[in-house]
C-alpha atoms as a PDB file:
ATOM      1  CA  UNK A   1     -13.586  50.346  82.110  1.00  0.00           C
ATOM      2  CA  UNK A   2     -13.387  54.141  82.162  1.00  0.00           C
ATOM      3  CA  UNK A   3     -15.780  54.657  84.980  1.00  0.00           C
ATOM      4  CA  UNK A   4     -14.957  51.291  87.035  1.00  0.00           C
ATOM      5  CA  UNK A   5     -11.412  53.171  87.150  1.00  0.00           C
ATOM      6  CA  UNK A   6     -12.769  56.301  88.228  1.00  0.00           C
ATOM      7  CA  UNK A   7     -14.225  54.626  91.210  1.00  0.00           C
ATOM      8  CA  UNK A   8     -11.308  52.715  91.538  1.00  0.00           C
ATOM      9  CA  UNK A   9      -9.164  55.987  92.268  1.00  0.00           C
ATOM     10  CA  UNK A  10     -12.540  57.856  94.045  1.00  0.00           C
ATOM     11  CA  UNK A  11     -12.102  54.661  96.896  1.00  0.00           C
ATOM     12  CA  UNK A  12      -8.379  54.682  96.577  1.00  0.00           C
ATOM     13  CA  UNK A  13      -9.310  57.819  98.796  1.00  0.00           C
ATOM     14  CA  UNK A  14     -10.533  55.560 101.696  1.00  0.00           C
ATOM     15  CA  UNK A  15      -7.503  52.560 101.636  1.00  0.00           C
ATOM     16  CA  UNK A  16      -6.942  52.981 105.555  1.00  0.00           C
ATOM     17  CA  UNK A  17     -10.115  51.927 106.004  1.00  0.00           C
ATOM     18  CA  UNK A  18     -10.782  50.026 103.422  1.00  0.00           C
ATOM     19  CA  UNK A  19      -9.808  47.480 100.189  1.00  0.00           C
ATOM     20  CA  UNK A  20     -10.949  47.439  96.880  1.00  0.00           C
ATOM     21  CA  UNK A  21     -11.456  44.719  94.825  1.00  0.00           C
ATOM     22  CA  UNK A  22     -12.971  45.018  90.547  1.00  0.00           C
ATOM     23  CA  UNK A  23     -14.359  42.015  89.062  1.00  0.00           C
ATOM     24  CA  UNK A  24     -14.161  39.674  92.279  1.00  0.00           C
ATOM     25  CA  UNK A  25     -16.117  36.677  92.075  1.00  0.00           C
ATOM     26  CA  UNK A  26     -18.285  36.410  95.171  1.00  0.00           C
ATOM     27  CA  UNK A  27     -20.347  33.083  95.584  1.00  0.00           C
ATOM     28  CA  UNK A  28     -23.125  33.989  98.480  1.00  0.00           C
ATOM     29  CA  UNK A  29     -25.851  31.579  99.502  1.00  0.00           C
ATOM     30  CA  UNK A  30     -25.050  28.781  96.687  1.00  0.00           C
ATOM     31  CA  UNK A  31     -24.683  31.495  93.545  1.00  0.00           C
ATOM     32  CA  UNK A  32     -21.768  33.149  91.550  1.00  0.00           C
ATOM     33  CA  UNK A  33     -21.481  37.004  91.396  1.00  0.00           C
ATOM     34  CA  UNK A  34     -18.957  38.953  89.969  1.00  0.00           C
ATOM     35  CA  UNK A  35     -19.708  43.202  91.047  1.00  0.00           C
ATOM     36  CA  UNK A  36     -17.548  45.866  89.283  1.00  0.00           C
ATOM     37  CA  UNK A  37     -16.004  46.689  92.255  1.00  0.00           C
ATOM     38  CA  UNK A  38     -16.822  45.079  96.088  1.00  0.00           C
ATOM     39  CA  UNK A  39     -15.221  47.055  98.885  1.00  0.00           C
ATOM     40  CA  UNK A  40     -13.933  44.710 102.594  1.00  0.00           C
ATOM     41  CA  UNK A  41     -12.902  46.493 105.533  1.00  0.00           C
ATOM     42  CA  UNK A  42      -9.102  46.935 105.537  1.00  0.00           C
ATOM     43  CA  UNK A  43      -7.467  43.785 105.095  1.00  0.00           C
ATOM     44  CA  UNK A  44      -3.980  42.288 103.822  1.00  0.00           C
ATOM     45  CA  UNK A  45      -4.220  41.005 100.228  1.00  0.00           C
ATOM     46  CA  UNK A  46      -2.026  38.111  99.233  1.00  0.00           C
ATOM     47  CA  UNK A  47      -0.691  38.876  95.753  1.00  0.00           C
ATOM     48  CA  UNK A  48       0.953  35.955  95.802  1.00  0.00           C
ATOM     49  CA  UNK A  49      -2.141  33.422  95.877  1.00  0.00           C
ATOM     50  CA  UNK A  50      -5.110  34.640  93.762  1.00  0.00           C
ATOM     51  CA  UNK A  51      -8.566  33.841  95.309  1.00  0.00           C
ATOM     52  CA  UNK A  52     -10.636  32.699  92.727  1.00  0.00           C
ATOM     53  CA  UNK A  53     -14.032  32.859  94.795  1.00  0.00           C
ATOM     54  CA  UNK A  54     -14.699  34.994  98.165  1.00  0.00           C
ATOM     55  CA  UNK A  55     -17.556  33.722 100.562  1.00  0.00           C
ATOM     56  CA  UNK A  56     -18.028  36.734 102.544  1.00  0.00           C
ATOM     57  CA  UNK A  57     -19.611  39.278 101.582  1.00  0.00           C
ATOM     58  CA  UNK A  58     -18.020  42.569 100.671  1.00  0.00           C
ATOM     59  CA  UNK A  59     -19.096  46.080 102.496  1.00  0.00           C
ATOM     60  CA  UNK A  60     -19.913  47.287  99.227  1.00  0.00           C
ATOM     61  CA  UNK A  61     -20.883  45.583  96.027  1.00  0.00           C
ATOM     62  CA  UNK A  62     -20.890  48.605  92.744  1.00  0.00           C
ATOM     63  CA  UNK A  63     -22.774  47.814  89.312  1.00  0.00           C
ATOM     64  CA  UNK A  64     -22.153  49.859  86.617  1.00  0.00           C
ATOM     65  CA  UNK A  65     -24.748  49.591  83.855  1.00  0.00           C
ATOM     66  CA  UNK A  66     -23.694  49.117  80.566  1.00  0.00           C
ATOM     67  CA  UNK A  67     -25.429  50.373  77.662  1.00  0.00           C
ATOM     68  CA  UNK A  68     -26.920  46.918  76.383  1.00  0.00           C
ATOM     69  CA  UNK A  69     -27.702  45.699  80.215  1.00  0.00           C
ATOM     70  CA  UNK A  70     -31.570  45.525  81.179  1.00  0.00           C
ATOM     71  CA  UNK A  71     -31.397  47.994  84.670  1.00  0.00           C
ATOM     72  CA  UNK A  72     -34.137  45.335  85.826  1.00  0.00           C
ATOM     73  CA  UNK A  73     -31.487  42.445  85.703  1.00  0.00           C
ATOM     74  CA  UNK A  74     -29.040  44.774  87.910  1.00  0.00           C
ATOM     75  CA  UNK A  75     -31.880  45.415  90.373  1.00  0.00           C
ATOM     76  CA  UNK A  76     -32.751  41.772  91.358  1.00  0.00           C
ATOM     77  CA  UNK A  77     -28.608  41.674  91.234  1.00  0.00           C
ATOM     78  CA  UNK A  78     -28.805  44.339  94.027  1.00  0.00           C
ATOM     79  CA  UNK A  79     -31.393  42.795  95.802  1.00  0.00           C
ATOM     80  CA  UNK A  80     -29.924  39.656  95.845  1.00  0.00           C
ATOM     81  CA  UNK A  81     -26.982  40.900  96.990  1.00  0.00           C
ATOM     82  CA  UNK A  82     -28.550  42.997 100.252  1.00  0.00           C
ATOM     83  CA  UNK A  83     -30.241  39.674 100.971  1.00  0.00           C
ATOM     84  CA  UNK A  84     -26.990  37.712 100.804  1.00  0.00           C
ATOM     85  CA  UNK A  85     -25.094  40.268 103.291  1.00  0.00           C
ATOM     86  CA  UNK A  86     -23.723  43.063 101.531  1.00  0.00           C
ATOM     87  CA  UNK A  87     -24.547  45.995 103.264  1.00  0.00           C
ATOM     88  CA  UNK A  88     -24.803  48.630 100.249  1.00  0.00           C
ATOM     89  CA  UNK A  89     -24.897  48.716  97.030  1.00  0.00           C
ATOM     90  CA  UNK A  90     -24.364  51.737  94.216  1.00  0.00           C
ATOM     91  CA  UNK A  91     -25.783  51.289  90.509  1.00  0.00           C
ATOM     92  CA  UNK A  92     -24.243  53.742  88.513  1.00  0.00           C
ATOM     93  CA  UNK A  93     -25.540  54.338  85.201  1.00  0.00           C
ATOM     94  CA  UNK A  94     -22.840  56.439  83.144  1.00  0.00           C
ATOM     95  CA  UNK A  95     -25.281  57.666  79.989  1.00  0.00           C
ATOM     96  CA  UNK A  96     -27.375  59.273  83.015  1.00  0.00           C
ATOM     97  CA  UNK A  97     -24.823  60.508  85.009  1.00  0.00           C
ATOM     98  CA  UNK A  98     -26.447  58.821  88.208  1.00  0.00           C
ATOM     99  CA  UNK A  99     -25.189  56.733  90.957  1.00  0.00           C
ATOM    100  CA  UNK A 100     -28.272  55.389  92.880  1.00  0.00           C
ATOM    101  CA  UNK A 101     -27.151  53.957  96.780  1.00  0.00           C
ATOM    102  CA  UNK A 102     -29.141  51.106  98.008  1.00  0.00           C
ATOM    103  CA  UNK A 103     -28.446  50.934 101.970  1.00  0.00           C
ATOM    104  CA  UNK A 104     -29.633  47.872 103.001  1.00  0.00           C
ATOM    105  CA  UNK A 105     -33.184  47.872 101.125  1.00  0.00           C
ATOM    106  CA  UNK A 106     -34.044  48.449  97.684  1.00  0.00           C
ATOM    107  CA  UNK A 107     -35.067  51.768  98.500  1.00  0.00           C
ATOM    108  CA  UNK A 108     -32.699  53.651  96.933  1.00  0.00           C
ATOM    109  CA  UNK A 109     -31.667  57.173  96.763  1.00  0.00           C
ATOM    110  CA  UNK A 110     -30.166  58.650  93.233  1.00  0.00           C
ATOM    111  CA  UNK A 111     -27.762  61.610  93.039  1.00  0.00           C
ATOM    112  CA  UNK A 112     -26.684  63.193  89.405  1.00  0.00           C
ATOM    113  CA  UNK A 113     -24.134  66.377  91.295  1.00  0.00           C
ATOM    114  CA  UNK A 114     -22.538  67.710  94.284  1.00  0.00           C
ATOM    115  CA  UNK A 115     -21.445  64.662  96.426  1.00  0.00           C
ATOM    116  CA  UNK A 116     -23.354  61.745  97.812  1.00  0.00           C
ATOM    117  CA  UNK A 117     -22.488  59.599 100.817  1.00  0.00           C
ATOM    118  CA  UNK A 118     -22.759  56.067 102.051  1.00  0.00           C
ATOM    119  CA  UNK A 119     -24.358  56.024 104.938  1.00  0.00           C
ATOM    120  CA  UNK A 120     -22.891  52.494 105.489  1.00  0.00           C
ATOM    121  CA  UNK A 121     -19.761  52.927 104.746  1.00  0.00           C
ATOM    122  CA  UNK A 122     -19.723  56.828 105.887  1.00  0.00           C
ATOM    123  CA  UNK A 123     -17.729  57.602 102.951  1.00  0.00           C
ATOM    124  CA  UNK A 124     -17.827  60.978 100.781  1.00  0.00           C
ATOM    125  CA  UNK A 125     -17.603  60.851  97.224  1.00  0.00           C
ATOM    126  CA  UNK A 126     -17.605  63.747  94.562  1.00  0.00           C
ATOM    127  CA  UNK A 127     -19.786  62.647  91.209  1.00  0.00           C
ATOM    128  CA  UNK A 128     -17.588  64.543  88.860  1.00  0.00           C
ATOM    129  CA  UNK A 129     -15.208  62.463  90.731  1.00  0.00           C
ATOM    130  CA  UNK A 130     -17.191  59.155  88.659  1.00  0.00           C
ATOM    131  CA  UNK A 131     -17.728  61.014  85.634  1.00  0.00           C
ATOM    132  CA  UNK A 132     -15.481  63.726  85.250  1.00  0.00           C
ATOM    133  CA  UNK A 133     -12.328  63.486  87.077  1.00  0.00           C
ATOM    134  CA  UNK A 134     -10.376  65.949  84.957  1.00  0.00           C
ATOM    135  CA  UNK A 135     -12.574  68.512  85.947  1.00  0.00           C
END
């Protein structure tokens, strides 16, 4: 919760380009995913009538590890995902303090400070911005 809001606000940052979506069920080639957080272009979103499932895929798909979760599990959730059409994905593992981007490939690159930035979504963010926003 307390991180998946950080990055909430840390994208809030990019809204006229693009919209943010936490816990959005995403069903790509013929399975059911649910990301922390999966970032669209800028679009209108109907408040009145909820979508319960989204075919495309988002920009953006974020995982944030949980203490109990098997990193191994998120992986072949990344890699699924990059094969399904999202374009990037972030793991961010709070107890390390480490966001690791995955641009298209499972190649990733892993920043603990300063700022990193998707070279997808050519977006800057701050990592005290994730993990210490009072700061």
């Amino acid at each position: 919760g307390y991180i998946q809001l950080n990055l909430g606000v840390a994208l809030a940052a990019f809204r006229d380009q693009y919209t943010s979506f936490s816990e959005l069920t995403l069903e790509l080639d013929g399975r059911e995913l649910t990301p922390d957080l999966s970032v669209y272009p800028k679009t209108d979103v109907d408040l009145v009538h909820d979508e319960v499932r989204v075919t495309d895929p988002p920009l953006l798909a974020v995982e944030i590890a949980s203490p109990t979760q098997n990193i191994q599990d998120l992986i072949d959730k990344i890699e699924f995902l990059l094969g399904a059409g999202v374009q990037s994905c972030w793991l961010v593992q709070p107890p390390l303090r480490t966001v690791t981007l995955f641009p298209d490939t499972l190649d990733g690159t892993t920043v603990s400070s300063g700022s990193f930035t998707d070279p997808v979504l050519d977006i800057k963010v701050p990592i005290d911005a994730i993990f210490d926003p009072d700061e």
